[in-house]
Protein backbone atom coordinates (compact mmCIF):
# COMPACT_ATOMS: atom_id res chain seq x y z
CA UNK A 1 -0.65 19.39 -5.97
CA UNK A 2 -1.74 21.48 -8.35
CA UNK A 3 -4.64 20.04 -10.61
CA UNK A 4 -3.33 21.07 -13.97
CA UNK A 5 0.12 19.10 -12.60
CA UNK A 6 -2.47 16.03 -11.20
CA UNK A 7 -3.94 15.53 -14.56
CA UNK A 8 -0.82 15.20 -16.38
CA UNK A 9 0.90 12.96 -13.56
CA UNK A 10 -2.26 10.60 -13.52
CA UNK A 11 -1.61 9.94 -17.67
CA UNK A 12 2.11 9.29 -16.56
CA UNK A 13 3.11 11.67 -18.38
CA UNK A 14 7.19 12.06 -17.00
CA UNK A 15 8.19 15.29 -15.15
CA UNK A 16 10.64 16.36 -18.25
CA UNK A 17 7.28 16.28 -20.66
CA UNK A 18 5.38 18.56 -17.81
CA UNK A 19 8.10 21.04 -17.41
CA UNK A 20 8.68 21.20 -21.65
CA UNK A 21 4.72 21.86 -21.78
CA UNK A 22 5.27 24.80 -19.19
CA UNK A 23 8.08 26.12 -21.09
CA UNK A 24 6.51 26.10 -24.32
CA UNK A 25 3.35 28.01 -22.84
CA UNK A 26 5.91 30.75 -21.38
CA UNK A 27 7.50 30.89 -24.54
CA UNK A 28 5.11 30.73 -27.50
CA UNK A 29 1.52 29.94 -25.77
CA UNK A 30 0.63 28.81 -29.42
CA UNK A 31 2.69 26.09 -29.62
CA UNK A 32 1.82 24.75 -26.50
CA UNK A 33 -1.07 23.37 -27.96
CA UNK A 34 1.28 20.91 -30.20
CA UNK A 35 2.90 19.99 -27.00
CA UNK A 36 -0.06 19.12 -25.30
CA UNK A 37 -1.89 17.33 -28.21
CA UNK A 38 1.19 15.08 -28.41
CA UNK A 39 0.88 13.78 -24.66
CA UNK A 40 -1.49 11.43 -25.68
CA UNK A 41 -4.22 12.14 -23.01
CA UNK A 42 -7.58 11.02 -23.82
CA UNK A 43 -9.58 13.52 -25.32
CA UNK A 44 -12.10 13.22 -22.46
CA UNK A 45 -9.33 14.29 -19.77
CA UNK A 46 -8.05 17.04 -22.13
CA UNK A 47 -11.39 18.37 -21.99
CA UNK A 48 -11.10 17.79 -18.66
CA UNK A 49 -8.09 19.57 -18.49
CA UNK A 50 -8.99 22.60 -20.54
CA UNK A 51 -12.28 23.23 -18.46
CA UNK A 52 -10.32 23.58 -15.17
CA UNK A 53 -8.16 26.17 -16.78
CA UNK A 54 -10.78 27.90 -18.50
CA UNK A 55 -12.60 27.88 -15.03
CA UNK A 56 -9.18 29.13 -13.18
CA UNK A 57 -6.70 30.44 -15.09
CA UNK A 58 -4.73 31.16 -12.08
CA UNK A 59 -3.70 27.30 -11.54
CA UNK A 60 -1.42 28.15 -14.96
CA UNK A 61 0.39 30.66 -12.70
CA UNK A 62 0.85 27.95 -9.80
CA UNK A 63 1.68 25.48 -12.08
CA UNK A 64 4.77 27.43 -13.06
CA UNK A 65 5.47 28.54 -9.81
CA UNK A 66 5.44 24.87 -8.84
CA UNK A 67 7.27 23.59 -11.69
CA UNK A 68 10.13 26.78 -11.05
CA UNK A 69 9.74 28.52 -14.14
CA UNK A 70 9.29 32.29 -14.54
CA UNK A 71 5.91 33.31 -14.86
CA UNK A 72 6.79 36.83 -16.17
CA UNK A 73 7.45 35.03 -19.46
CA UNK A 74 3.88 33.59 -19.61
CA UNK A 75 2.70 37.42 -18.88
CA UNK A 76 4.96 38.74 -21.95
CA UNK A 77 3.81 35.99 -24.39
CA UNK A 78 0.26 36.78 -23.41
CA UNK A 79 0.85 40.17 -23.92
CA UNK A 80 2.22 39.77 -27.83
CA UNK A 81 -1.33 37.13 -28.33
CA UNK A 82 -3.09 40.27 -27.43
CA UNK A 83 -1.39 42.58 -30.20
């Protein structure tokens, strides 16, 4: 399993809360950060969590994979950041 996915499962946070994350992040990267502040992880694990995909960003592109979403949509919303 991916370990952006293993993070999230091991707070129990539920499958519909990962895959609303994911969509958020392909949609409006920004706003992700809401989403992910809401989850209630520990700020340790966060940390955590932000260092892995600071360290890989790739794992965001398996994690949608995984989770069935398109990633072209995480490419286009990275694309307007960047403008």
């Amino acid at each position: 399993m991916n370990p952006i996915l293993a993070i999230l499962k091991e707070h129990n946070i539920s499958d519909a809360k990962i895959n609303e994350l994911f969509q958020t992040l392909t949609e409006n990267p920004l706003m992700a950060m809401n989403v992910i502040t809401q989850l209630g992880i520990p700020a340790d694990k966060l940390q955590q969590l932000m260092a892995i995909v600071m360290q890989n960003p790739a794992l965001i592109k398996e994690a949608v994979t995984e989770l069935g979403l398109d990633f072209a949509k995480v490419e286009a919303a990275k694309a307007q950041l960047q403008q």
